[in-house]
Protein backbone atom coordinates (compact mmCIF):
# COMPACT_ATOMS: atom_id res chain seq x y z
CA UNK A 1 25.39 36.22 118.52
CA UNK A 2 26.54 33.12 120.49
CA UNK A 3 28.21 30.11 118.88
CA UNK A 4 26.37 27.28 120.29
CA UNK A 5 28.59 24.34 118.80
CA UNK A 6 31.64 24.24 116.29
CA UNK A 7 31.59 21.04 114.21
CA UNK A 8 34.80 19.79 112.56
CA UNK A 9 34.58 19.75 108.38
CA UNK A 10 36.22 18.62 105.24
CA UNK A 11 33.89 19.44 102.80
CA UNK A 12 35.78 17.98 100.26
CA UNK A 13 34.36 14.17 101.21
CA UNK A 14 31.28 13.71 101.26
CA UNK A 15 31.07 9.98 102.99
CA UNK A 16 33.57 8.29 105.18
CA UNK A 17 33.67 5.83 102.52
CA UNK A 18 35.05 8.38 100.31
CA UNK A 19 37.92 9.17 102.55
CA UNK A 20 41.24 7.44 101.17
CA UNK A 21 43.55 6.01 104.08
CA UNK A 22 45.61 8.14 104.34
CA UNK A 23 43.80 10.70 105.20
CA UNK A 24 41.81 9.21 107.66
CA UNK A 25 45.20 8.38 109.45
CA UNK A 26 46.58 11.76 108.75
CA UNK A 27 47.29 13.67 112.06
CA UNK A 28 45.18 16.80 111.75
CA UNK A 29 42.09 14.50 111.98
CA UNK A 30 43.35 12.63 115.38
CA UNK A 31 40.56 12.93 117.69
CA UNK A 32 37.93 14.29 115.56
CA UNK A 33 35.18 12.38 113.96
CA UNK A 34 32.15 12.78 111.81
CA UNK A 35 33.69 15.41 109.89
CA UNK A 36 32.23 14.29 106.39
CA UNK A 37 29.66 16.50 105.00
CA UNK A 38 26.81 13.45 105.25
CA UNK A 39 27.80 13.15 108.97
CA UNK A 40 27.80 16.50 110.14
CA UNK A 41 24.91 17.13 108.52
CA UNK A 42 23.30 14.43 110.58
CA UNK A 43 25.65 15.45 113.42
CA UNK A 44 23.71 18.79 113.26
CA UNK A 45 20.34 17.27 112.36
CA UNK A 46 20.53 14.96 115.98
CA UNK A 47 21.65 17.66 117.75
CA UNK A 48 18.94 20.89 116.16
CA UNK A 49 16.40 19.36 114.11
CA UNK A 50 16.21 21.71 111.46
CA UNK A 51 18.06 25.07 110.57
CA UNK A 52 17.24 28.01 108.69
CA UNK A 53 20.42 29.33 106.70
CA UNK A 54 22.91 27.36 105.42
CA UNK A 55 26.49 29.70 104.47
CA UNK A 56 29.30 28.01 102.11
CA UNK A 57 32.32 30.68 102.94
CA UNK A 58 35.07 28.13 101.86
CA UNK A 59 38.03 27.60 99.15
CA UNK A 60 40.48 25.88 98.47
CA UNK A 61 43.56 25.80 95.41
CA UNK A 62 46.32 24.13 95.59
CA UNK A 63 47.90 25.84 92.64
CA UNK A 64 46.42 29.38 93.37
CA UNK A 65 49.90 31.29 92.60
CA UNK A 66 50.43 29.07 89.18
CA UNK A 67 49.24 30.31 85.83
CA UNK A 68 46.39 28.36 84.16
CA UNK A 69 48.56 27.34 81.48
CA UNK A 70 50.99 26.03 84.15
CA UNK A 71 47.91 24.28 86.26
CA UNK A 72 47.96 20.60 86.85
CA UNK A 73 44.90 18.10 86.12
CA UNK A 74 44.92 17.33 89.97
CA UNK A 75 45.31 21.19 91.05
CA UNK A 76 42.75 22.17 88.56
CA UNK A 77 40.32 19.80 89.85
CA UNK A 78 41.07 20.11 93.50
CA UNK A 79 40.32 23.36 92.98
CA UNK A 80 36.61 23.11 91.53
CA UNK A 81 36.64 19.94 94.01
CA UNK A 82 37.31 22.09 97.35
CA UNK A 83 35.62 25.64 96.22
CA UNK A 84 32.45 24.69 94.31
CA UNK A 85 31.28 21.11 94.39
CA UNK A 86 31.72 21.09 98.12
CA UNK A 87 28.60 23.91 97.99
CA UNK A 88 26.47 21.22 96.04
CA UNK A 89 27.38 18.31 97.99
CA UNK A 90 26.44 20.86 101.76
CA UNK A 91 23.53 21.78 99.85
CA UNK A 92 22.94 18.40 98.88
CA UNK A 93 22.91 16.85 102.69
CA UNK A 94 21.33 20.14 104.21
CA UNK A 95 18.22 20.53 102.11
CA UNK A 96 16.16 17.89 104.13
CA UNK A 97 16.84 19.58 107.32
CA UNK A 98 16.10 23.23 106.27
CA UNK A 99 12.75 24.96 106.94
CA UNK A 100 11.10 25.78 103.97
CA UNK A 101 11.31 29.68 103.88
CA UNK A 102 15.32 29.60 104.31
CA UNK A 103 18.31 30.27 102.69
CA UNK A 104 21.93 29.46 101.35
CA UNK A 105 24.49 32.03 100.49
CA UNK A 106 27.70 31.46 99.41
CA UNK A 107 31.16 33.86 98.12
CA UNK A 108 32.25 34.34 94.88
CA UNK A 109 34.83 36.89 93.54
CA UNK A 110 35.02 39.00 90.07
CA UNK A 111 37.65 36.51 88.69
CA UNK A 112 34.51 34.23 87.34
CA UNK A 113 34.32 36.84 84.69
CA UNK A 114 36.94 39.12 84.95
CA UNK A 115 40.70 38.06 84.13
CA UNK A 116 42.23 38.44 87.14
CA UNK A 117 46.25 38.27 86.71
CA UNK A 118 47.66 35.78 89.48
CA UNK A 119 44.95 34.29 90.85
CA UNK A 120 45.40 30.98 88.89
CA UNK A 121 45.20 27.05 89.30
CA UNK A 122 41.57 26.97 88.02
CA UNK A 123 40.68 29.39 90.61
CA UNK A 124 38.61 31.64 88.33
CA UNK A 125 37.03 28.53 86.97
CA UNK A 126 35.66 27.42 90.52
CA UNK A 127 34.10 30.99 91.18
CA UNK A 128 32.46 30.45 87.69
CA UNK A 129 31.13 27.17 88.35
CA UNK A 130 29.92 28.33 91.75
CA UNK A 131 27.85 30.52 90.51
CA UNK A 132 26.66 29.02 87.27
CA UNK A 133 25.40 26.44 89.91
CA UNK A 134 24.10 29.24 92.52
CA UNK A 135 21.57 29.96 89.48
CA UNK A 136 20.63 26.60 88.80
CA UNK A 137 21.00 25.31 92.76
CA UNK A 138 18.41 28.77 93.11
CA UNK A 139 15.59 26.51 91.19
CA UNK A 140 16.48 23.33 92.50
CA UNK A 141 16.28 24.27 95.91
CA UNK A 142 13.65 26.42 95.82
CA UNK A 143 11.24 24.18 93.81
CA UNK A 144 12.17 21.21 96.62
CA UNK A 145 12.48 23.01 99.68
CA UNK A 146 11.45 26.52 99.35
CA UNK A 147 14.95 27.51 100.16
CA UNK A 148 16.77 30.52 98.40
CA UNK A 149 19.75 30.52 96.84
CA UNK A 150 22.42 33.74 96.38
CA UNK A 151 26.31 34.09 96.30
CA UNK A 152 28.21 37.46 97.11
CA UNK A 153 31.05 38.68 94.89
CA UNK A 154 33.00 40.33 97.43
CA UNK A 155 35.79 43.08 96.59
CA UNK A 156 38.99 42.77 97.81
CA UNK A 157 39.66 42.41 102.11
CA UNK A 158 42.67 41.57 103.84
CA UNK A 159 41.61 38.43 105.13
CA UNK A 160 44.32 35.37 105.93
CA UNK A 161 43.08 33.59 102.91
CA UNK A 162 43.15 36.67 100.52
CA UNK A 163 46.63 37.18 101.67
CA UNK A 164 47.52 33.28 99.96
CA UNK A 165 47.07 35.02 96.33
CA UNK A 166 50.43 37.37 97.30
CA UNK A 167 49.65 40.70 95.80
CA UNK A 168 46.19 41.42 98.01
CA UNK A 169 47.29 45.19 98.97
CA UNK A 170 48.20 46.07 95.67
CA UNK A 171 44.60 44.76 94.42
CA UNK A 172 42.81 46.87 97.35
CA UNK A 173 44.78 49.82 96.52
CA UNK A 174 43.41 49.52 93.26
CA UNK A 175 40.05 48.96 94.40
CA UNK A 176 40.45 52.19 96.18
CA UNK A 177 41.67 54.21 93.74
CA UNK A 178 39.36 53.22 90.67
CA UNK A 179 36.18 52.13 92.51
CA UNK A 180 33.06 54.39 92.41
CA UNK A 181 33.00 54.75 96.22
CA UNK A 182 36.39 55.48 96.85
CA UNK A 183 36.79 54.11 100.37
CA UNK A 184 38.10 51.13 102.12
CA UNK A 185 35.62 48.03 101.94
CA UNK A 186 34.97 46.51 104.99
CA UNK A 187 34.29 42.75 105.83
CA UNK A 188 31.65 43.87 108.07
CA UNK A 189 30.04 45.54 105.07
CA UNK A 190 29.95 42.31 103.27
CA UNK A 191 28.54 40.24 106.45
CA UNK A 192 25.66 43.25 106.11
CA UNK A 193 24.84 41.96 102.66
CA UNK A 194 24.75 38.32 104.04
CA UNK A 195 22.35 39.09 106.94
CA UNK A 196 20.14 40.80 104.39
CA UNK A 197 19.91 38.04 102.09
CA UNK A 198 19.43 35.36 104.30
CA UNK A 199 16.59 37.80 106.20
CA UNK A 200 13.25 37.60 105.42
CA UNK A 201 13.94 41.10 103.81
CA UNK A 202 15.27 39.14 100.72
CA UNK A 203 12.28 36.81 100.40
CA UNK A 204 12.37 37.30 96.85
CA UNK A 205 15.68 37.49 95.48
CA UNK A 206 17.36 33.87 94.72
CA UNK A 207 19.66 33.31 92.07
CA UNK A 208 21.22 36.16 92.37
CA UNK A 209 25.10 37.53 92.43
CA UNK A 210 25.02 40.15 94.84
CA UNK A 211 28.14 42.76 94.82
CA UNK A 212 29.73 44.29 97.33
CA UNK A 213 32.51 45.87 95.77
CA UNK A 214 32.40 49.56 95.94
CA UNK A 215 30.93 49.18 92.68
CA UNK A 216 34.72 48.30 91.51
CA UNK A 217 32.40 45.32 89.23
CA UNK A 218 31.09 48.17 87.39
CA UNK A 219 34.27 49.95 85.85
CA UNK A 220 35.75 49.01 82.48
CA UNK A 221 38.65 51.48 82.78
CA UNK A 222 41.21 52.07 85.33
CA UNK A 223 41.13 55.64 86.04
CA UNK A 224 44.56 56.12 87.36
CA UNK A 225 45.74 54.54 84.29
CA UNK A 226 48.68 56.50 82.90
CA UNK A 227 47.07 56.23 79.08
CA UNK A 228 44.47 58.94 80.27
CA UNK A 229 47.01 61.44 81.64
CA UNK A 230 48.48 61.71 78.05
């Protein structure tokens, strides 16, 4: 594969207009432009025409590490803001440039459902949201464009941004240990997954939550729980 262009992105505006001040004089934006999510779609538009797949792979929370009970208004909605509106709003602006045919994919994680100890500050409730609205984005977008609309619930990698949550060994450890497949899960095993569903292969799944877990979604019991040793 060969990247053909990078374009810079904050996909939490979605106009210039909407861009406060003081971020727009904010240093990590000097020399960059058009980094809205209206103007890079155009951006992209001008410079391709059309595209085929559209892939959300982006969070943000500010308040990951606190407690819900200890999340702010602001944190809470910066959260849902950054992680699961900002799908909408690319979906949104992308739609009129995809071919009908294509598809959008996005990444989820267990905590939408599951209660998932430390990964706080409304967290959980932006996976939720993002895929409440992968189901209803799925009609949407497939009755408008013909486009197709899935989100992966990925176990737990290493990655950098994994790594922000603080106790990301300890959670693939226990992914190891209790999973069905008892075996390290690998990023490129999720990418597999994406490929598929954004392939023609997939031409009839939308809507869905796909997981790639080890089957670690599946368990209700931790087997290497000390309760079942006595």
């Amino acid at each position: 594969m060969e990247i053909t262009k990078v374009y810079p992105l904050d996909a939490v505006y979605d106009t210039l207009e909407d861009v406060p001040e003081h971020v727009k004089t904010n240093k990590r934006y000097a020399g960059s432009s058009k980094w809205t999510v209206k103007e890079v779609a155009e951006t992209v538009k001008d410079d391709f025409g059309s595209i085929d797949i559209l892939v959300h792979s982006l969070a943000n929370g500010p308040e990951v590490t606190k407690p819900l009970l200890e999340t702010s208004r602001s944190g809470y909605l910066a959260a849902v803001s950054a992680s699961s509106y900002s799908y909408i709003s690319l979906l949104q602006h992308f739609l009129p440039i995809m071919n009908p045919g294509g598809a959008s994919i996005s990444l989820t994680y267990i905590a939408s459902e599951r209660t998932i100890p430390g990964y706080g500050g409304g967290m959980s409730s932006a996976k939720a949201a993002l895929e409440s609205d992968t189901r209803v984005l799925a009609y949407e977008a497939g009755r408008k464009g013909k486009i197709r609309v899935n989100t992966i619930s990925a176990g737990p990698l290493g990655s950098r941004a994994a790594k922000a949550i603080g106790f990301i060994e300890k959670m693939i450890e226990y992914s190891y240990v209790n999973a069905p497949l008892q075996k390290e899960l690998l990023a490129d095993e999720v990418g597999n997954a994406a490929a598929f569903l954004v392939s023609p292969l997939a031409s009839a799944i939308t809507g869905s939550t796909v997981y790639v877990d080890n089957g670690l979604n599946t368990m209700a019991l931790a087997v290497d729980s000390p309760t079942l040793s006595t």
